[in-house]
PDB file of N, CA and C in Angstrom:
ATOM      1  N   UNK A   1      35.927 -39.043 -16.422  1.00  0.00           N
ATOM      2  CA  UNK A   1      35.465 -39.196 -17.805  1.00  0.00           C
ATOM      3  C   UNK A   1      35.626 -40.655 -18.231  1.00  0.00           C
ATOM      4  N   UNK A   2      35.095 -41.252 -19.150  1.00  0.00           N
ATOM      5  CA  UNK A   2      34.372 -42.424 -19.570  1.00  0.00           C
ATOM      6  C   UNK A   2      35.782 -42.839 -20.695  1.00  0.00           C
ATOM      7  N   UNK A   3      36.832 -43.512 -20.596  1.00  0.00           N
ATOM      8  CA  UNK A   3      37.253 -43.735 -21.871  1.00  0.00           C
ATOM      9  C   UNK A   3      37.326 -45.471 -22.584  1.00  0.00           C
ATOM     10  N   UNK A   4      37.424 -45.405 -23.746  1.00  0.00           N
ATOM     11  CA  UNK A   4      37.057 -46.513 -24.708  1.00  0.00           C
ATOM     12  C   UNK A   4      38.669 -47.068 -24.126  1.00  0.00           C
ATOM     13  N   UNK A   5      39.546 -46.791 -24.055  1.00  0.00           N
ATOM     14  CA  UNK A   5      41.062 -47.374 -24.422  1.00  0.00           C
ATOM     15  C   UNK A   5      41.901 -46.055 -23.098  1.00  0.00           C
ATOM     16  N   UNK A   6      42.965 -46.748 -22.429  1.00  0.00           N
ATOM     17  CA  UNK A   6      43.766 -45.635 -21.492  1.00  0.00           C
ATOM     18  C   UNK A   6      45.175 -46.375 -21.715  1.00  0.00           C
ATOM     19  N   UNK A   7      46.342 -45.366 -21.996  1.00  0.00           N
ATOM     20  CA  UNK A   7      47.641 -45.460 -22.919  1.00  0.00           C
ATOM     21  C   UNK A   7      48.194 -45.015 -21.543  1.00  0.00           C
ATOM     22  N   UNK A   8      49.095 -45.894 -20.729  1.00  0.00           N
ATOM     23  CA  UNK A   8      50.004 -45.321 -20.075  1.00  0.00           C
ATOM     24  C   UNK A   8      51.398 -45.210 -20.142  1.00  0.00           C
ATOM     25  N   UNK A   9      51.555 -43.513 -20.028  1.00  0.00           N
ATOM     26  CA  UNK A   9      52.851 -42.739 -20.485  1.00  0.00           C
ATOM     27  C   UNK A   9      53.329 -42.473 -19.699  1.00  0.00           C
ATOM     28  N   UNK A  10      53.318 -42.737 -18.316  1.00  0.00           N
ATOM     29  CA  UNK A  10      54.461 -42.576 -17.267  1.00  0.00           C
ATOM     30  C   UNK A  10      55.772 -42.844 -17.622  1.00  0.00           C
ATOM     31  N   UNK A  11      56.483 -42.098 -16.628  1.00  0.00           N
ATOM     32  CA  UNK A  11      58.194 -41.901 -17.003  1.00  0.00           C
ATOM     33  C   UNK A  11      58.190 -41.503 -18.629  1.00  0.00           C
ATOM     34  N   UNK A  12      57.334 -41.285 -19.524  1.00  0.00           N
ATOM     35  CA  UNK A  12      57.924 -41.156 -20.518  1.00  0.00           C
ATOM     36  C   UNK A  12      57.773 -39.661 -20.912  1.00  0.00           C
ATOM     37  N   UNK A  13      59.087 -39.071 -21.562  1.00  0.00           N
ATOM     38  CA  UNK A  13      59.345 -38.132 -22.143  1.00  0.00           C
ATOM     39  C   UNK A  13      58.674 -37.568 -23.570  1.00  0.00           C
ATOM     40  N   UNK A  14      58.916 -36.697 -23.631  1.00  0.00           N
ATOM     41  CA  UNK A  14      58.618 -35.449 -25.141  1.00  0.00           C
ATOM     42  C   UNK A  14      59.182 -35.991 -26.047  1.00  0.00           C
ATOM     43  N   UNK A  15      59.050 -36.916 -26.885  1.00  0.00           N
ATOM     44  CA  UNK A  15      57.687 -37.075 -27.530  1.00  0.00           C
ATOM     45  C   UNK A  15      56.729 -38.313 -27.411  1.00  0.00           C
ATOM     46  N   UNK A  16      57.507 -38.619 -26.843  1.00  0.00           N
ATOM     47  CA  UNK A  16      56.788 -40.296 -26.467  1.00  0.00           C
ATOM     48  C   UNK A  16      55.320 -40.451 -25.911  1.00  0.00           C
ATOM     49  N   UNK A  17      55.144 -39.445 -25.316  1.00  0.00           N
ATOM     50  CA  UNK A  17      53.607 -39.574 -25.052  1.00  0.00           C
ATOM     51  C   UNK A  17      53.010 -39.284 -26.273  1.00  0.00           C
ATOM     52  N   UNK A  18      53.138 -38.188 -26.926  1.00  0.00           N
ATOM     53  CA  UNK A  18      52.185 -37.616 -27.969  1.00  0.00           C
ATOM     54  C   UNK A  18      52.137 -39.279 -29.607  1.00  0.00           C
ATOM     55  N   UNK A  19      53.782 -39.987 -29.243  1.00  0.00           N
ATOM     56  CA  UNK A  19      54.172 -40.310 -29.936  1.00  0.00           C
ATOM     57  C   UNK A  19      53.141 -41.678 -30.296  1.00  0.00           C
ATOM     58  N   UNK A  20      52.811 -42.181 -29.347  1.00  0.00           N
ATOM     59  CA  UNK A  20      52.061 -42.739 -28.965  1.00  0.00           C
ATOM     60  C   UNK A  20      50.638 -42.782 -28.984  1.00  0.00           C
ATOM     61  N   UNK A  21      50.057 -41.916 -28.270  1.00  0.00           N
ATOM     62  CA  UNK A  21      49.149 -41.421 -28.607  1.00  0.00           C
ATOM     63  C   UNK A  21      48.583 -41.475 -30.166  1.00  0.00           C
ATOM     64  N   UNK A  22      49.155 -41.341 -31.135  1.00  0.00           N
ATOM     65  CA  UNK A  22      48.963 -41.390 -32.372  1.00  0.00           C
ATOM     66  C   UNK A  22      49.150 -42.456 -32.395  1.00  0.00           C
ATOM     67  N   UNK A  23      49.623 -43.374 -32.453  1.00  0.00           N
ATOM     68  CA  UNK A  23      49.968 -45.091 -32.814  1.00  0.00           C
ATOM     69  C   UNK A  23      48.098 -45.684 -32.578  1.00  0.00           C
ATOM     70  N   UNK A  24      47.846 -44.693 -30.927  1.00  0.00           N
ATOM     71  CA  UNK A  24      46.823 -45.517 -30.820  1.00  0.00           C
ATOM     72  C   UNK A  24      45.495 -45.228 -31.292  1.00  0.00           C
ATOM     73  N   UNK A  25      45.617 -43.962 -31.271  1.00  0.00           N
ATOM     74  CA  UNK A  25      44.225 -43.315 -31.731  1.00  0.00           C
ATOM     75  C   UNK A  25      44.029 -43.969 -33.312  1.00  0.00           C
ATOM     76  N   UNK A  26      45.046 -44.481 -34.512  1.00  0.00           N
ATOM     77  CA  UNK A  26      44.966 -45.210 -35.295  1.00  0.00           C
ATOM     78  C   UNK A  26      44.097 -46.189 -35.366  1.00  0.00           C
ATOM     79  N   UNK A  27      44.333 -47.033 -34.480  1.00  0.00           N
ATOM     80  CA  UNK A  27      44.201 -48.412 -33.935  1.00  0.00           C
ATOM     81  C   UNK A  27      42.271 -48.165 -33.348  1.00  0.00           C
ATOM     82  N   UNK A  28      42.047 -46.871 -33.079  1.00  0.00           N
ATOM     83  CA  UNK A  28      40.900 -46.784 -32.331  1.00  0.00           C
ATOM     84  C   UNK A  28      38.996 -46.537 -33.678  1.00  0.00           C
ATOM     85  N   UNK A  29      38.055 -46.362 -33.448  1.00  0.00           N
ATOM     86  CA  UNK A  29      37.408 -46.042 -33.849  1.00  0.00           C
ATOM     87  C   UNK A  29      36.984 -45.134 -33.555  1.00  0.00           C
ATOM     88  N   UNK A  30      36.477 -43.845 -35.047  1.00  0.00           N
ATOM     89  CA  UNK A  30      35.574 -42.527 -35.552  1.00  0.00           C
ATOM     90  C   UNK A  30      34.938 -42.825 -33.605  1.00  0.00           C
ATOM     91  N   UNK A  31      34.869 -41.421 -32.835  1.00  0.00           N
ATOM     92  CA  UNK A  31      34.176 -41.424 -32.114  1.00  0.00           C
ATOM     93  C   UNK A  31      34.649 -41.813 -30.753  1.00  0.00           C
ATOM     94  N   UNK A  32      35.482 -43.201 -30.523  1.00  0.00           N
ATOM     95  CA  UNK A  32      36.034 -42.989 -29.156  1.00  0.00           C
ATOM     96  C   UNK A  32      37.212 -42.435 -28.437  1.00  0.00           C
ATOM     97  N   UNK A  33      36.713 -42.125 -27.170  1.00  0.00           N
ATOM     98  CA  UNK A  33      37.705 -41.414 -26.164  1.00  0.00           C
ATOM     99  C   UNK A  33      39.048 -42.711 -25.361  1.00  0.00           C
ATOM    100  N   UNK A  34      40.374 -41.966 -26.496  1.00  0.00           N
ATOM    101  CA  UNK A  34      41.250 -42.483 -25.596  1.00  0.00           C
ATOM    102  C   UNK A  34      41.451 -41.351 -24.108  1.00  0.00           C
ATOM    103  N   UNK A  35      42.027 -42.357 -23.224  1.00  0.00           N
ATOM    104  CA  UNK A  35      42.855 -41.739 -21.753  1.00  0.00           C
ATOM    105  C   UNK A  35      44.387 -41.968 -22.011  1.00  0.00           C
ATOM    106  N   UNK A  36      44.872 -40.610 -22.417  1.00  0.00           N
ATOM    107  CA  UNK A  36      46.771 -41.025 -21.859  1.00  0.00           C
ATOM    108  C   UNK A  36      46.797 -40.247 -20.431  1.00  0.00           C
ATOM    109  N   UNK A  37      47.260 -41.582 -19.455  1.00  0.00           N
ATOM    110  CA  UNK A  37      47.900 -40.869 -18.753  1.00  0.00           C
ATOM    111  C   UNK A  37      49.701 -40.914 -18.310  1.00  0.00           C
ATOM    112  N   UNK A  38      49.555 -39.418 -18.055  1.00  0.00           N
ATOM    113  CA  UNK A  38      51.572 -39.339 -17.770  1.00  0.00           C
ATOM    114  C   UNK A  38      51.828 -38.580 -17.505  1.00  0.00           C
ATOM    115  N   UNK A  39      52.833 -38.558 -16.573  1.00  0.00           N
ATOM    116  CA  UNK A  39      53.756 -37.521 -15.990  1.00  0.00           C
ATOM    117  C   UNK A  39      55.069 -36.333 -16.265  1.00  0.00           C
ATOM    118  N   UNK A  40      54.588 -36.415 -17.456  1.00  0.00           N
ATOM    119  CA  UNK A  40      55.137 -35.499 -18.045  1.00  0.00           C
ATOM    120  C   UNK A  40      54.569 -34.026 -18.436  1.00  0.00           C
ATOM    121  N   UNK A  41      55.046 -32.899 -17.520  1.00  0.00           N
ATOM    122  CA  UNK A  41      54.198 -31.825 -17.881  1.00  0.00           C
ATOM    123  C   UNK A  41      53.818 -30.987 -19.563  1.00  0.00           C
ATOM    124  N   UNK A  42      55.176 -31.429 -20.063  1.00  0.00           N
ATOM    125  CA  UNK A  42      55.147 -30.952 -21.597  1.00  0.00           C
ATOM    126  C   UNK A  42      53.774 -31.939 -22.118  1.00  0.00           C
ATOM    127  N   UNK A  43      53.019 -32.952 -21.680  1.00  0.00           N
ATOM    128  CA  UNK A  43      51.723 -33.141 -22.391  1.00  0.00           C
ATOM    129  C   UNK A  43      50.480 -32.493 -22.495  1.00  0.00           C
ATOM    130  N   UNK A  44      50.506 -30.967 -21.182  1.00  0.00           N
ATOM    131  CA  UNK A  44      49.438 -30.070 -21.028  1.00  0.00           C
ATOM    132  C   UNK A  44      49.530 -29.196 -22.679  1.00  0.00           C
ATOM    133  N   UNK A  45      50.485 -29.136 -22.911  1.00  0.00           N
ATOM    134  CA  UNK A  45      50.872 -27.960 -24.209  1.00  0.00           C
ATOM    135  C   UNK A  45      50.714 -28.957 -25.296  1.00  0.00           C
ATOM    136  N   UNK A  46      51.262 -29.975 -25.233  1.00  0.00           N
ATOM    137  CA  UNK A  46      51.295 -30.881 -26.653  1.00  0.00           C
ATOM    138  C   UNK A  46      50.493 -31.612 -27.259  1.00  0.00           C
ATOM    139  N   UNK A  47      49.353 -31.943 -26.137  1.00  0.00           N
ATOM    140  CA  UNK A  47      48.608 -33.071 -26.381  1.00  0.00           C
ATOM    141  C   UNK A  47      46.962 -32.048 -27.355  1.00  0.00           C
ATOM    142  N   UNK A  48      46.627 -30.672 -26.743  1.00  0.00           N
ATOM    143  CA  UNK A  48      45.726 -29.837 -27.287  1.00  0.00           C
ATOM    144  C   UNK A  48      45.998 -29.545 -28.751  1.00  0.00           C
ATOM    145  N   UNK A  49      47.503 -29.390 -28.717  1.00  0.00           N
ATOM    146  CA  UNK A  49      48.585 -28.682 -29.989  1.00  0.00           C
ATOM    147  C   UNK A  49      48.413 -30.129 -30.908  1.00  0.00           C
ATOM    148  N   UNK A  50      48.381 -31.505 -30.542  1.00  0.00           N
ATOM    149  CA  UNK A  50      48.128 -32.560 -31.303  1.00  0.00           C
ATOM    150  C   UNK A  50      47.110 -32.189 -32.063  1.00  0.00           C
ATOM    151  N   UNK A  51      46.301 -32.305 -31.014  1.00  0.00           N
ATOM    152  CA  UNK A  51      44.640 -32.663 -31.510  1.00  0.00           C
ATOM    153  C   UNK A  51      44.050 -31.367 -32.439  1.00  0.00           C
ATOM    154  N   UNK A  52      44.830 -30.856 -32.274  1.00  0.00           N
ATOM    155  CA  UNK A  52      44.692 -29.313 -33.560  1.00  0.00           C
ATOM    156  C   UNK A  52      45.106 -29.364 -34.873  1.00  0.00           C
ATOM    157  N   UNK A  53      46.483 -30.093 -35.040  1.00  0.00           N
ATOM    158  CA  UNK A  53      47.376 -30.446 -36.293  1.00  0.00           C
ATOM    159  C   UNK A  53      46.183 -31.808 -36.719  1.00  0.00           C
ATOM    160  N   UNK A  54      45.837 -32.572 -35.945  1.00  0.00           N
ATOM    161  CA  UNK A  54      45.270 -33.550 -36.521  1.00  0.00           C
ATOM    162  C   UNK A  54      43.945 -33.699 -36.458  1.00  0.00           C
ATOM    163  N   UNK A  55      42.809 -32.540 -36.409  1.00  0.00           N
ATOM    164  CA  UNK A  55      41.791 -32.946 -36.208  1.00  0.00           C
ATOM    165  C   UNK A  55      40.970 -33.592 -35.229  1.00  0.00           C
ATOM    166  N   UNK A  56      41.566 -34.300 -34.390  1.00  0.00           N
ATOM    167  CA  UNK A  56      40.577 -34.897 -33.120  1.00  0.00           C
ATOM    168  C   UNK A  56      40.450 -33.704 -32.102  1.00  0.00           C
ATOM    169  N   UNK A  57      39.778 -34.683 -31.091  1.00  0.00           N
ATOM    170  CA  UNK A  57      39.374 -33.417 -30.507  1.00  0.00           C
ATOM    171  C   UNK A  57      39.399 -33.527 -28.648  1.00  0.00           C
ATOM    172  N   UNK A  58      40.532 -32.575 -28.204  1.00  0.00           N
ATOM    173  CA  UNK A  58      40.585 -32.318 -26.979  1.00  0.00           C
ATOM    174  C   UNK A  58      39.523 -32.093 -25.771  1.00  0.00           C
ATOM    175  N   UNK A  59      39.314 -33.232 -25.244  1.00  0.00           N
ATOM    176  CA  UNK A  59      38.311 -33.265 -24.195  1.00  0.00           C
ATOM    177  C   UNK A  59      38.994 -32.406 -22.805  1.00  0.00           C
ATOM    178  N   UNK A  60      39.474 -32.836 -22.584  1.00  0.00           N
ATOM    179  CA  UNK A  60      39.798 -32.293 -20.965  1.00  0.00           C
ATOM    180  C   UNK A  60      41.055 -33.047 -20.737  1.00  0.00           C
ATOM    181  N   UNK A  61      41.318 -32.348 -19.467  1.00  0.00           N
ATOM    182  CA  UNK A  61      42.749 -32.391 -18.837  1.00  0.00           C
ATOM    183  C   UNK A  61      41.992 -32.969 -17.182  1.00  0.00           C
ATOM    184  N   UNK A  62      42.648 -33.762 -16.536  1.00  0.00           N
ATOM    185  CA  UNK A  62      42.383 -33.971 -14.955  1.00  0.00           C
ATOM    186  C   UNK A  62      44.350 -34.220 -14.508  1.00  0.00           C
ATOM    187  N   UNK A  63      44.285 -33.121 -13.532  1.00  0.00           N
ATOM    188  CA  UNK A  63      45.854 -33.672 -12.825  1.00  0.00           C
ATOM    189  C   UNK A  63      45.537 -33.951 -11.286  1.00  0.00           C
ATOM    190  N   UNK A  64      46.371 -35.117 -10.912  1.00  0.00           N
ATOM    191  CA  UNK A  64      46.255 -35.642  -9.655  1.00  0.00           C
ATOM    192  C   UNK A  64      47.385 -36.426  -9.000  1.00  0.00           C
ATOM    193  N   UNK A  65      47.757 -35.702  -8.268  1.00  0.00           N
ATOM    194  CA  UNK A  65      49.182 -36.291  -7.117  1.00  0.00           C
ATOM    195  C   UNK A  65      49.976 -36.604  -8.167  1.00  0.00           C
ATOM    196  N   UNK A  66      50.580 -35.414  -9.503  1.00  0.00           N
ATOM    197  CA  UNK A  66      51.431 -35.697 -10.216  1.00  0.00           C
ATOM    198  C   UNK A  66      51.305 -36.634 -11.679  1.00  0.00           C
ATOM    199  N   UNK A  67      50.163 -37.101 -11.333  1.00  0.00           N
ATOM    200  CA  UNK A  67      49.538 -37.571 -12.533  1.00  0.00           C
ATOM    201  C   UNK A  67      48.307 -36.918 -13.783  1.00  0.00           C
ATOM    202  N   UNK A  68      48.498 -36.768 -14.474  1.00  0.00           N
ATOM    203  CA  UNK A  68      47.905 -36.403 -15.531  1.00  0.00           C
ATOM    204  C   UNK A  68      47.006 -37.033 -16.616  1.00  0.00           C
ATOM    205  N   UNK A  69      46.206 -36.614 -16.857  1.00  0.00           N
ATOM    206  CA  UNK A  69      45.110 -37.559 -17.477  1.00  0.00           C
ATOM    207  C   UNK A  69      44.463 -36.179 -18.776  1.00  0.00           C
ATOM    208  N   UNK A  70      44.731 -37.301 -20.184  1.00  0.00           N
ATOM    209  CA  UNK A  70      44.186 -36.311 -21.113  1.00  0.00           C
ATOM    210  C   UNK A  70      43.336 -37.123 -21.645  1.00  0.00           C
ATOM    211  N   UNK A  71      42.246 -36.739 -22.170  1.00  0.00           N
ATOM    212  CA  UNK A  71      40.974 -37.317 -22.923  1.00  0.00           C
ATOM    213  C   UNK A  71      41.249 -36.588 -24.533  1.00  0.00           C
ATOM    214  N   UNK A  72      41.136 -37.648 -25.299  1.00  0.00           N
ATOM    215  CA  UNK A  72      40.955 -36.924 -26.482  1.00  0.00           C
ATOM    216  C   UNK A  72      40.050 -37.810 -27.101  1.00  0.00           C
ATOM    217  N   UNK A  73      39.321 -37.438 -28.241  1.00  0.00           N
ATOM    218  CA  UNK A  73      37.889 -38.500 -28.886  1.00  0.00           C
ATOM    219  C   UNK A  73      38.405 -38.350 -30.556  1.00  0.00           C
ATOM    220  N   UNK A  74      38.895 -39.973 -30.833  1.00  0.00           N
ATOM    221  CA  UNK A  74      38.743 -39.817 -32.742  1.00  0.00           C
ATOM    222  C   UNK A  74      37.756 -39.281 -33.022  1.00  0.00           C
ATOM    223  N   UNK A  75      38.144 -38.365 -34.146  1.00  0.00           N
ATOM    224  CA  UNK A  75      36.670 -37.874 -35.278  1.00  0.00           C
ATOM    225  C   UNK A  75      36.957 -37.887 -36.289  1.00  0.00           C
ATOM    226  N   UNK A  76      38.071 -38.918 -37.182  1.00  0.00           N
ATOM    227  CA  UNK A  76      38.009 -39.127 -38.458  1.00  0.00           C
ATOM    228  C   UNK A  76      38.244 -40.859 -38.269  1.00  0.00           C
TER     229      UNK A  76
END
């Protein structure tokens, strides 16, 4: 998948990815797809559960050799 901006959250813990994630999607424009990726499995549950409390919107999940990759797209 195609992203505007990619946030890497390796080694980092619950909440720090999600925590993040918000810092940047701020920073981003109505419409583009950030990439966090990280190794933390609590981001399969948290990162959908984000994008629900806040309106954006959960693209997809890709996991690979322990790495994890979430797409999400601003829409406000």
């Amino acid at each position: 998948m195609k992203a505007d901006a990619t946030l890497d959250c390796l080694g980092l813990y619950c909440p720090m990815p999600i925590a993040n994630a918000a810092r940047k999607v701020k920073e981003m424009k109505k419409g583009e797809v950030l990439e966090v990726v990280a190794d933390d499995e609590g981001i399969k549950a948290d990162m959908p559960a984000w994008c629900q409390a806040t309106g954006n919107e959960f693209l997809g999940m890709e996991e690979k050799a322990g790495e994890i990759k979430v797409y999400v797209r601003k829409t406000k």
